[in-house]
N, C-alpha and C. Protein backbone atom coordinates (compact mmCIF):
# COMPACT_ATOMS: atom_id res chain seq x y z
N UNK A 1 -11.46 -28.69 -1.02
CA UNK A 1 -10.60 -28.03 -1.98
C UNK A 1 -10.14 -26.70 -1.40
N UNK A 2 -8.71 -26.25 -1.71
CA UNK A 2 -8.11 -24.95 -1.28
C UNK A 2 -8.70 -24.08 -2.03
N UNK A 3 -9.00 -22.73 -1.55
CA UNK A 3 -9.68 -21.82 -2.19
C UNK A 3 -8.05 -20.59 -1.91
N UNK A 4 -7.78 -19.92 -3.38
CA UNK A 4 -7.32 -18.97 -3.10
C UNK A 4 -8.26 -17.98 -3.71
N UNK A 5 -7.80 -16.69 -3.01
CA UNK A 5 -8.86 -15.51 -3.03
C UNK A 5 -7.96 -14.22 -3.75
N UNK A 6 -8.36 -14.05 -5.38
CA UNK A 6 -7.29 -12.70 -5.54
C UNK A 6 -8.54 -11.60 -5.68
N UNK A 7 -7.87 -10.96 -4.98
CA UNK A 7 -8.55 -9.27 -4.53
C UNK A 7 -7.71 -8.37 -5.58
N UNK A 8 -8.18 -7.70 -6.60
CA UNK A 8 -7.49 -6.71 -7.41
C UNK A 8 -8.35 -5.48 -8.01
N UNK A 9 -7.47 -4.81 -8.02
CA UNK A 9 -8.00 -3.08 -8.66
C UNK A 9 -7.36 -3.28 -9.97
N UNK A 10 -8.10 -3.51 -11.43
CA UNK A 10 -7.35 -3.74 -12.26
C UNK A 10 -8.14 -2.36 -13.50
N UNK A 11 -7.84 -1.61 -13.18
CA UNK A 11 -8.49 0.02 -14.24
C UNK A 11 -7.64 -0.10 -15.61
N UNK A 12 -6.53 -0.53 -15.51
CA UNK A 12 -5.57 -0.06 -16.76
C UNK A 12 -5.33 -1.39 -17.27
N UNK A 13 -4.76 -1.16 -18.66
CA UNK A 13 -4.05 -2.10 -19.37
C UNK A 13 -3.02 -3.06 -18.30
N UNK A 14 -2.15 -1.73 -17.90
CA UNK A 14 -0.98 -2.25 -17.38
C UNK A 14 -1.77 -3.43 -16.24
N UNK A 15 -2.51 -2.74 -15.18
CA UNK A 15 -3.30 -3.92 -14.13
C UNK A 15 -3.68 -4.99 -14.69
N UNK A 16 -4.69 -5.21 -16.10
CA UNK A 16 -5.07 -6.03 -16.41
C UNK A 16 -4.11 -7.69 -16.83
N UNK A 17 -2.84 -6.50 -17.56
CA UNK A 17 -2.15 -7.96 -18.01
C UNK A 17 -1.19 -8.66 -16.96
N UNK A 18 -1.22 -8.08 -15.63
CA UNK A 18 -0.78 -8.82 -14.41
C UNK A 18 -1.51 -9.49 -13.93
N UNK A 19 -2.44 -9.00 -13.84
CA UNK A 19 -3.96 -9.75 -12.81
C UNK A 19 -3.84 -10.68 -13.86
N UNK A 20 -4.02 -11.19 -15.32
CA UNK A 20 -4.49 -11.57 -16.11
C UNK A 20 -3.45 -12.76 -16.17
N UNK A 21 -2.14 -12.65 -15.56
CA UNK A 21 -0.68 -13.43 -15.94
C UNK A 21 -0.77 -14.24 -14.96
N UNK A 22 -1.22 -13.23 -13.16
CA UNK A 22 -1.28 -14.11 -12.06
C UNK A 22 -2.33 -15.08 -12.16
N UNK A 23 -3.66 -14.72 -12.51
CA UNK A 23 -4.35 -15.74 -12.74
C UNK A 23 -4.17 -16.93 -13.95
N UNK A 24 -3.36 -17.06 -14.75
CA UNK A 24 -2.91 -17.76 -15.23
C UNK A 24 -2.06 -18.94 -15.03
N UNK A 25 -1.34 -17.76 -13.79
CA UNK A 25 -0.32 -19.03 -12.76
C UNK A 25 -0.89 -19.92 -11.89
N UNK A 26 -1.69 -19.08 -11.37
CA UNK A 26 -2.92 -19.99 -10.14
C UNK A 26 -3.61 -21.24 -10.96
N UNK A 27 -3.44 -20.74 -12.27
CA UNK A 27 -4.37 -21.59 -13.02
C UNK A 27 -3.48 -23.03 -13.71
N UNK A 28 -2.57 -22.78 -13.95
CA UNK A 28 -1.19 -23.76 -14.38
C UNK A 28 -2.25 -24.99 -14.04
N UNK A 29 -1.35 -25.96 -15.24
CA UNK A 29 -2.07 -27.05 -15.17
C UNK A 29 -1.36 -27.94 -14.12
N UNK A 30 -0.12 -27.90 -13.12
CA UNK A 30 0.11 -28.92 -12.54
C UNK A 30 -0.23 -28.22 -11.18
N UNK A 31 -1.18 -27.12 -11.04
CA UNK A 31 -1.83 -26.69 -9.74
C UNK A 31 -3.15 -27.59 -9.49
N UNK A 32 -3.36 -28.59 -8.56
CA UNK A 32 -4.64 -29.16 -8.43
C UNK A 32 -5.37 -29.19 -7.05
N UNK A 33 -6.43 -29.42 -7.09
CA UNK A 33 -6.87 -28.94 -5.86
C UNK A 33 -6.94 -27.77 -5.10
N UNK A 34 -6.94 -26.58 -6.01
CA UNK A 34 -6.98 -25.32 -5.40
C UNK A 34 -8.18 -24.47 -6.86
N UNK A 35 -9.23 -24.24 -6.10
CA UNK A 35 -10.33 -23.47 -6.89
C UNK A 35 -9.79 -21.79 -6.58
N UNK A 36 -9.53 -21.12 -7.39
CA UNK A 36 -9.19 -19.64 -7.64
C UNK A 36 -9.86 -18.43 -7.53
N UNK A 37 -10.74 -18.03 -6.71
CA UNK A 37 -11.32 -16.89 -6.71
C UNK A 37 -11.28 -15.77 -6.73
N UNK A 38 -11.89 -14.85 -8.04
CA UNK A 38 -11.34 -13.55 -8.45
C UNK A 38 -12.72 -12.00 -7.97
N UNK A 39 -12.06 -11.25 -7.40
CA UNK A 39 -12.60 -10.63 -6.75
C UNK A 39 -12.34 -9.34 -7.22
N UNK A 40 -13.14 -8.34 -7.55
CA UNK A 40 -12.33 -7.19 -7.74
C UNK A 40 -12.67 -6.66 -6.23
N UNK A 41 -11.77 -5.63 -6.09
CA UNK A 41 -11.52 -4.83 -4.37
C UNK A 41 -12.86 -4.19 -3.98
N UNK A 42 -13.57 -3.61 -5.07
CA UNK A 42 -15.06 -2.95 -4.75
C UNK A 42 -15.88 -3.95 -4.06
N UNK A 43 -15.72 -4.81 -4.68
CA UNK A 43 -16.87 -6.30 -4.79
C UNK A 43 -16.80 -7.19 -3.35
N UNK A 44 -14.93 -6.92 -3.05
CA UNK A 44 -14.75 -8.38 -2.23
C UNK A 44 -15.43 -8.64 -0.57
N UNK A 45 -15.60 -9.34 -0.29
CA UNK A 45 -16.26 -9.28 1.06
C UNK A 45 -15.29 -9.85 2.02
N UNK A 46 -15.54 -9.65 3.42
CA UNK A 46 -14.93 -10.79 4.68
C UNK A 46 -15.37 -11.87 4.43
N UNK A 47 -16.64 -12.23 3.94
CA UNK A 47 -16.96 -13.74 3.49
C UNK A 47 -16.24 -14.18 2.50
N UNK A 48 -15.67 -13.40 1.85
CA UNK A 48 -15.04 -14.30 0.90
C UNK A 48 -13.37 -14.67 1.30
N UNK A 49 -12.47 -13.38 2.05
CA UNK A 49 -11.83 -13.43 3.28
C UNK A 49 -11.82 -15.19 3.75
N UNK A 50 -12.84 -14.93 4.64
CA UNK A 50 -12.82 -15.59 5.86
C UNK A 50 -13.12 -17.36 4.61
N UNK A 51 -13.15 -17.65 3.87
CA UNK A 51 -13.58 -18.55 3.23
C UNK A 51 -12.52 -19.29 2.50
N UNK A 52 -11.06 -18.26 2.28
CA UNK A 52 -9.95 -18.28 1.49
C UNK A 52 -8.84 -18.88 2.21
N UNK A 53 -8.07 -20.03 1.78
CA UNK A 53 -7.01 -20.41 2.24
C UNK A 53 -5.61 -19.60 2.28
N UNK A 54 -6.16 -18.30 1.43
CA UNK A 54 -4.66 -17.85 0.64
C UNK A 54 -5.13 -16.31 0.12
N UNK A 55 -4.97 -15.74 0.15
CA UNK A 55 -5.17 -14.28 -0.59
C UNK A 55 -4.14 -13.71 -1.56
N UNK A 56 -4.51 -13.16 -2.75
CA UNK A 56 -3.18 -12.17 -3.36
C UNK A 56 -4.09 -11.50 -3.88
N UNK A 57 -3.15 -10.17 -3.72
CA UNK A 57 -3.43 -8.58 -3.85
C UNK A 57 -3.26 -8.23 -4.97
N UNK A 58 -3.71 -6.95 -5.57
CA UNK A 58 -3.12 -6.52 -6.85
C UNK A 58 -3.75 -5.14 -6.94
N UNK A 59 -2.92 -4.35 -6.69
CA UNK A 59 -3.18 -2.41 -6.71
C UNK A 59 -2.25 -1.84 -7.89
N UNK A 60 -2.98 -0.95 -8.45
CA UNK A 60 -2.14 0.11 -8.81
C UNK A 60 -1.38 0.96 -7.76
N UNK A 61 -0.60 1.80 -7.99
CA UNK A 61 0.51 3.06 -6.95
C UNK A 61 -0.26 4.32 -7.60
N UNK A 62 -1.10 4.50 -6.63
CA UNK A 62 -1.70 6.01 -7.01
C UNK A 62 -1.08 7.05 -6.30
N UNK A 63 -1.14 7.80 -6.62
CA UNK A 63 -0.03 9.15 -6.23
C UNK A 63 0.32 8.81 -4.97
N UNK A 64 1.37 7.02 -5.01
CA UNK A 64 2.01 7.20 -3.93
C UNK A 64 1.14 6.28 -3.00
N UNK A 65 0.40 6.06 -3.40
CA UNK A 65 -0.87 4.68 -2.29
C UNK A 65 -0.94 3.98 -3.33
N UNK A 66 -2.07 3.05 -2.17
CA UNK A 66 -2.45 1.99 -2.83
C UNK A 66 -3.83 2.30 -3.52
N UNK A 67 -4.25 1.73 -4.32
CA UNK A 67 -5.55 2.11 -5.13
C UNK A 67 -6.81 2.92 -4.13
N UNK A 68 -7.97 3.38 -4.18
CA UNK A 68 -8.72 3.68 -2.87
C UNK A 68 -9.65 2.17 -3.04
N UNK A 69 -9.36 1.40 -4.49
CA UNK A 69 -10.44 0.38 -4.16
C UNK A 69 -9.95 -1.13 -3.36
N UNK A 70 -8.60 -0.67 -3.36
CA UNK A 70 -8.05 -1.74 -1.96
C UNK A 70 -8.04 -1.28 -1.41
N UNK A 71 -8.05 0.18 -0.50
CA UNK A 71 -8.19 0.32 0.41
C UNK A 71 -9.82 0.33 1.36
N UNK A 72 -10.31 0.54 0.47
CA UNK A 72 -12.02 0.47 0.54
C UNK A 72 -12.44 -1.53 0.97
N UNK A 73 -11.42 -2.15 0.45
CA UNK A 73 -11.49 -3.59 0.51
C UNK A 73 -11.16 -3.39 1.93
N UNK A 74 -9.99 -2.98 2.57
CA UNK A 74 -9.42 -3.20 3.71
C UNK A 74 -10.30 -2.90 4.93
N UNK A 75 -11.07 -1.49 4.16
CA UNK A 75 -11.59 -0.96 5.53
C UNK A 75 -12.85 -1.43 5.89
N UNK A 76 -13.68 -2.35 4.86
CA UNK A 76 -14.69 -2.75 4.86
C UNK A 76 -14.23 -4.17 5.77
N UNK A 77 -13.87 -4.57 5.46
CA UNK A 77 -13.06 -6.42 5.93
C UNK A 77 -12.13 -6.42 7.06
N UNK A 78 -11.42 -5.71 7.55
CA UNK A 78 -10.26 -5.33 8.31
C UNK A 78 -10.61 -5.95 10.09
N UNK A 79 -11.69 -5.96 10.36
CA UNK A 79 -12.00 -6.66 11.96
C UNK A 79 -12.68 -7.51 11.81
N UNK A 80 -13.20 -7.72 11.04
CA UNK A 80 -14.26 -9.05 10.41
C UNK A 80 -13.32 -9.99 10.04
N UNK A 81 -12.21 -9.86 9.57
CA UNK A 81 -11.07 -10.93 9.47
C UNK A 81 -10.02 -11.14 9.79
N UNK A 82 -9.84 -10.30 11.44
CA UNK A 82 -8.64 -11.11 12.15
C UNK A 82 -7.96 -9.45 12.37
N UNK A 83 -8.54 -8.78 11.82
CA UNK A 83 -7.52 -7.38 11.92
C UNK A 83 -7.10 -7.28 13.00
N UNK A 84 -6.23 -6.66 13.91
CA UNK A 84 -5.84 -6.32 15.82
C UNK A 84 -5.61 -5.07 15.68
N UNK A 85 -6.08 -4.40 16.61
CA UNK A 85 -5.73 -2.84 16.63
C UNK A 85 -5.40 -2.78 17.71
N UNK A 86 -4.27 -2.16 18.22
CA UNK A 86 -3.68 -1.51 19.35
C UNK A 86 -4.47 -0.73 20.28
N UNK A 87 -4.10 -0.39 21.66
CA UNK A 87 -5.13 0.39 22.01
C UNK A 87 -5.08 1.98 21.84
N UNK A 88 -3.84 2.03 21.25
CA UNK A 88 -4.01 3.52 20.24
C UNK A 88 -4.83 3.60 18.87
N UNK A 89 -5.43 2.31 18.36
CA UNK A 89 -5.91 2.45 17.37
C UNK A 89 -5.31 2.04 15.84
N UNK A 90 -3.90 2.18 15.90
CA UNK A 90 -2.97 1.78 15.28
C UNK A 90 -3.09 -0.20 14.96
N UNK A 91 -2.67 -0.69 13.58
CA UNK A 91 -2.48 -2.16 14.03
C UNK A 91 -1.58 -2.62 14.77
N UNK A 92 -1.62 -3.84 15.19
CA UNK A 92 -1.24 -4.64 16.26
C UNK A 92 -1.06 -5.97 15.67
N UNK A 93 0.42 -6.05 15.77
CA UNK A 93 0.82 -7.45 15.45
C UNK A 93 2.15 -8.37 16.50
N UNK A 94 1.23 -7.84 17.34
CA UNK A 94 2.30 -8.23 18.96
C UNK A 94 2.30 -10.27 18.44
N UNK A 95 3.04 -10.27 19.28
CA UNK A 95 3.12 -11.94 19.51
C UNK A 95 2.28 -12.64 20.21
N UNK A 96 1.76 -11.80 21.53
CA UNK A 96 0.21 -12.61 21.66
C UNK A 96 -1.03 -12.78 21.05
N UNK A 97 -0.88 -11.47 19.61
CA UNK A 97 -1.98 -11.44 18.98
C UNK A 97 -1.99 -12.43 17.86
N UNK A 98 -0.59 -12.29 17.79
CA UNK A 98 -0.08 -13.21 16.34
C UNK A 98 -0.54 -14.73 16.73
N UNK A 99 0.17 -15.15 17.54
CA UNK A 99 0.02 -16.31 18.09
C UNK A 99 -1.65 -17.19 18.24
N UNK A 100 -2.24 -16.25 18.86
CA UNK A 100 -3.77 -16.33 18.85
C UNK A 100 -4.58 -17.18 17.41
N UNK A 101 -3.67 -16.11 16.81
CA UNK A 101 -4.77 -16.05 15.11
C UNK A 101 -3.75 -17.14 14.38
N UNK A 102 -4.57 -18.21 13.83
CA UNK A 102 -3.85 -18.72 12.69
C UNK A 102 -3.70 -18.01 11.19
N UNK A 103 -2.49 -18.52 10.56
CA UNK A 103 -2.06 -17.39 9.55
C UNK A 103 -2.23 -17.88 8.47
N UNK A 104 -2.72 -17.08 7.01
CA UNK A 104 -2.52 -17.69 6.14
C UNK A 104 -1.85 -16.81 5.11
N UNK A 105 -1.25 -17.70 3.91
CA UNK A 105 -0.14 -16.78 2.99
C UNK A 105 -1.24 -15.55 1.98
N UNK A 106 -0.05 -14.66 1.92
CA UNK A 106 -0.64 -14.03 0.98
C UNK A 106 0.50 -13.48 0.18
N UNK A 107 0.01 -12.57 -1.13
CA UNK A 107 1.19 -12.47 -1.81
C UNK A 107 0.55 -11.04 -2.42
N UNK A 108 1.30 -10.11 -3.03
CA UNK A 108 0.57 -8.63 -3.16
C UNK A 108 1.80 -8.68 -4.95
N UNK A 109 0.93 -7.54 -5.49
CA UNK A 109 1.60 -7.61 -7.18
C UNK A 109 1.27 -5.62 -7.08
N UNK A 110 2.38 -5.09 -7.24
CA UNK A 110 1.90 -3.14 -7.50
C UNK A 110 2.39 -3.13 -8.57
N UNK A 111 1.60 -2.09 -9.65
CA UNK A 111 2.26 -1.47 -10.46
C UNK A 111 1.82 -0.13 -10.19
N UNK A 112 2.92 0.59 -10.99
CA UNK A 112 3.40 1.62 -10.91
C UNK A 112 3.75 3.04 -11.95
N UNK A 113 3.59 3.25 -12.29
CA UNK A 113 4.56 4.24 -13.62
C UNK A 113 5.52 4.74 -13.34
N UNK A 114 5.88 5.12 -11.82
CA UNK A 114 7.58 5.38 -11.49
C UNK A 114 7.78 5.34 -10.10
N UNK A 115 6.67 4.99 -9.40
CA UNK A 115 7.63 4.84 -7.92
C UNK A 115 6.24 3.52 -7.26
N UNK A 116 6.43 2.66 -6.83
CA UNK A 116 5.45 1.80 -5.75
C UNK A 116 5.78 1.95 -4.55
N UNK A 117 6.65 2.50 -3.98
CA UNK A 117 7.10 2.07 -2.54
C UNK A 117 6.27 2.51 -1.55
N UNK A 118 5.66 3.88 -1.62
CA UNK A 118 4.57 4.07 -0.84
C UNK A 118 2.97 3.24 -0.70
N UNK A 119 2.85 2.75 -2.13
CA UNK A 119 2.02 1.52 -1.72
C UNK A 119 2.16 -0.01 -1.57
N UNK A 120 3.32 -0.11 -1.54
CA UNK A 120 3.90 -1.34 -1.13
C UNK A 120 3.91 -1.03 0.39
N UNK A 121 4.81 -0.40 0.88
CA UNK A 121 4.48 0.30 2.25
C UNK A 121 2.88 0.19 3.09
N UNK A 122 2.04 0.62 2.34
CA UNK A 122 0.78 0.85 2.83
C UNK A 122 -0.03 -0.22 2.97
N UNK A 123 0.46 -1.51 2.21
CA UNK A 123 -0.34 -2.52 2.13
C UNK A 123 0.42 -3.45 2.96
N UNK A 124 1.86 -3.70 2.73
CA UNK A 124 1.81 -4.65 4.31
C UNK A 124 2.05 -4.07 5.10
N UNK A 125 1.45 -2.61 5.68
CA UNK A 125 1.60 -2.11 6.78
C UNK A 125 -0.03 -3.15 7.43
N UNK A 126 -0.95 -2.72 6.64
CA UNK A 126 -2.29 -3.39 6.99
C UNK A 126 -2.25 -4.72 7.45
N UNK A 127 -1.80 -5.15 6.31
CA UNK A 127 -1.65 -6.53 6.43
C UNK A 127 -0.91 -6.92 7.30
N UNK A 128 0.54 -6.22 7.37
CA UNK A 128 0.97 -6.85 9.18
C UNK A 128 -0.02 -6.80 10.34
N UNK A 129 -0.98 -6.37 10.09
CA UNK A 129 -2.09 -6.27 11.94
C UNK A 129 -2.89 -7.84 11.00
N UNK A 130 -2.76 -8.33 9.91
CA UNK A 130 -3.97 -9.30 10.01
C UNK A 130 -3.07 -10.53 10.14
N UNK A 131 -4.12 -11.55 10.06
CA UNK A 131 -3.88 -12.81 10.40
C UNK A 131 -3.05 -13.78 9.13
N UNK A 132 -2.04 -12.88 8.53
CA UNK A 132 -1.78 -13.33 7.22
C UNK A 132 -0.26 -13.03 7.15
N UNK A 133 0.45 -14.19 6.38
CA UNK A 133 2.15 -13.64 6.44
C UNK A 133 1.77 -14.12 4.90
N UNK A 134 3.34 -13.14 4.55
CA UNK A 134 3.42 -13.04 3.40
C UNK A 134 4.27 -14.33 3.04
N UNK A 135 4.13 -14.59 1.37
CA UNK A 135 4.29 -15.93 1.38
C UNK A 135 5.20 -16.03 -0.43
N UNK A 136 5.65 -14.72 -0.64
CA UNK A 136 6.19 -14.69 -1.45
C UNK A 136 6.71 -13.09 -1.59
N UNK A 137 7.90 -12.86 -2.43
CA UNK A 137 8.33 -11.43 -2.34
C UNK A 137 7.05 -10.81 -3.55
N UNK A 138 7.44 -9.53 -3.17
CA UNK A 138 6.33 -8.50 -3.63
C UNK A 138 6.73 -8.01 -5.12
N UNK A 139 5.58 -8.37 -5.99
CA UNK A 139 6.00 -8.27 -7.44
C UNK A 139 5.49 -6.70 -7.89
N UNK A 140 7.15 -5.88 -7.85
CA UNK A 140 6.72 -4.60 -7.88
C UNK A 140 6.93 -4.27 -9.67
N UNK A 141 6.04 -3.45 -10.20
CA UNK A 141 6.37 -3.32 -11.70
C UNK A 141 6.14 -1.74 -11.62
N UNK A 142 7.50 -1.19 -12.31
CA UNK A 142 7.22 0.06 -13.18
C UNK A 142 6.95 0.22 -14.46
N UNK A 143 6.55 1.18 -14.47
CA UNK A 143 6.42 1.80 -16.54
C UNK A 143 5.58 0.68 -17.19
N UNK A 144 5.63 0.25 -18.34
CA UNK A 144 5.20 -0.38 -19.02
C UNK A 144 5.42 -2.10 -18.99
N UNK A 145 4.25 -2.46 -18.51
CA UNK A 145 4.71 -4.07 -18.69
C UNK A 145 4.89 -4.82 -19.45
N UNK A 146 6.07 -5.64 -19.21
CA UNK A 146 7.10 -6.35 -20.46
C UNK A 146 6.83 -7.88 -20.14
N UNK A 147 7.22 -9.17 -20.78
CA UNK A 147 7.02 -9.77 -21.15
C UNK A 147 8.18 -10.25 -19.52
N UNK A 148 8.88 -9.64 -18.72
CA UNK A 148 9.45 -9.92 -17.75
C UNK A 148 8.65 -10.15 -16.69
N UNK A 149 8.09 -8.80 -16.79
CA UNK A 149 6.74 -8.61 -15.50
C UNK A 149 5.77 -9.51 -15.62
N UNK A 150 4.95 -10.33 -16.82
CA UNK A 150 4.52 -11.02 -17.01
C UNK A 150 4.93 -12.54 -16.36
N UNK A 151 5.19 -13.08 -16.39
CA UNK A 151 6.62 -13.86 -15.96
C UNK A 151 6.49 -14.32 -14.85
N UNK A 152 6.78 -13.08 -14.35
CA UNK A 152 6.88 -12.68 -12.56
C UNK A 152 5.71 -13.03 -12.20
N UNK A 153 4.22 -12.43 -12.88
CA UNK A 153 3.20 -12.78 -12.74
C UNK A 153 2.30 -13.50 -12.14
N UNK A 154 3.04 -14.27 -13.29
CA UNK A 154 2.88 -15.67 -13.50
C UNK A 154 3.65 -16.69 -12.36
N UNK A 155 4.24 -16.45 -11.98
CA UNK A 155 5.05 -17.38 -10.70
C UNK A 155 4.40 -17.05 -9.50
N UNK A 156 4.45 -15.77 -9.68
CA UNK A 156 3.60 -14.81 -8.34
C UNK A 156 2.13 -15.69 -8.10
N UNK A 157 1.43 -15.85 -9.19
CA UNK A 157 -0.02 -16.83 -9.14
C UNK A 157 0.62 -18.11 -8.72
N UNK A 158 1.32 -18.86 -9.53
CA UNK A 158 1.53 -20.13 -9.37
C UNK A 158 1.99 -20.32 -8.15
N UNK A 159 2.95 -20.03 -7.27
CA UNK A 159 3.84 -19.50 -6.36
C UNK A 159 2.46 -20.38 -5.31
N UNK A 160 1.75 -19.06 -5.33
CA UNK A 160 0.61 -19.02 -4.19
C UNK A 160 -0.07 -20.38 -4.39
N UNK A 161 -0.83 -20.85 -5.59
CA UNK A 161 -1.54 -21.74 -6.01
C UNK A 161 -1.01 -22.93 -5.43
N UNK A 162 0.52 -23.15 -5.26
CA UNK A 162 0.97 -24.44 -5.17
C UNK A 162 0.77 -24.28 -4.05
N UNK A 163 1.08 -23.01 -3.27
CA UNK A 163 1.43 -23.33 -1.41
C UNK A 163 0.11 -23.77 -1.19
N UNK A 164 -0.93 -23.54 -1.52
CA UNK A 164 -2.31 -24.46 -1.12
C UNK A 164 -2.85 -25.84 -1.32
N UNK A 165 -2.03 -26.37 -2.33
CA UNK A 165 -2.26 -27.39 -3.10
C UNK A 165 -2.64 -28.46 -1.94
N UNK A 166 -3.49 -29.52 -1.63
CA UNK A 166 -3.92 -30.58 -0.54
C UNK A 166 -2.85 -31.76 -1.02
């Protein structure tokens, strides 16, 4: 069975009823063969990583980043699962590295109260050095979530759920 793996920082209302919409989509009843695993970012491990057919993200935009508890996910997991670092230290997503590593999808959800772009930025900056392409556009939400963002969510889960489906 496909395992997808969602990693999320969900503190607020607003986080909760996304995380809460995407897992709903993953969960759709004509998704089969894919078991859903929910992780919060404190919690998640490289074992659970390295175990996942599929990953999706879910941060708040904190003044301009990404949550510190995805980033605390990243830095804990980051060479343990495919990360490449340059020999400046910087990631590395050359074509011999790419090539090397097989890839799997992932899909990222920010909210925001008025700007995400700096943690949209910050997260597939990471994620470009890992072994993972993105596998759907990035479900960015401002202000208050509406019954739109929900929605989005919701496709955003399903989206992923199906690309695993056996």
């Amino acid at each position: 069975m496909a395992r997808l793996l969602v990693v999320h920082h969900s503190p607020t209302a607003s986080m909760e009823a996304l995380t809460d919409a995407v897992l709903a989509g993953a969960g759709d009843d004509a998704i089969e063969g894919v078991e859903v695993v929910v992780r919060p970012a404190l919690e998640a491990t490289a074992e659970d990583v390295l175990a996942a057919d599929g990953v999706l993200l879910g941060t708040p935009a904190n003044f301009g980043y990404m949550s510190g508890a995805l980033k605390h996910f990243f830095d804990t997991t980051f060479l343990h699962v495919g990360g490449a670092l340059g020999d400046d230290g910087t990631g590395s997503d050359s074509p011999t590295d790419a090539a090397a590593r097989e890839t799997i999808p992932y899909g990222l959800y920010v909210h925001g109260r008025y700007d995400v772009t700096g943690a949209v930025r910050a997260v597939t900056s990471i994620v470009g050095a890992l072994p993972w392409r993105q596998a759907a556009d990035v479900l960015e939400s401002l202000g208050d979530v509406d019954e739109h963002d929900r929605e989005r969510a919701y496709e955003l889960g399903g989206t992923l759920a199906a690309l695993l489906m056996e």
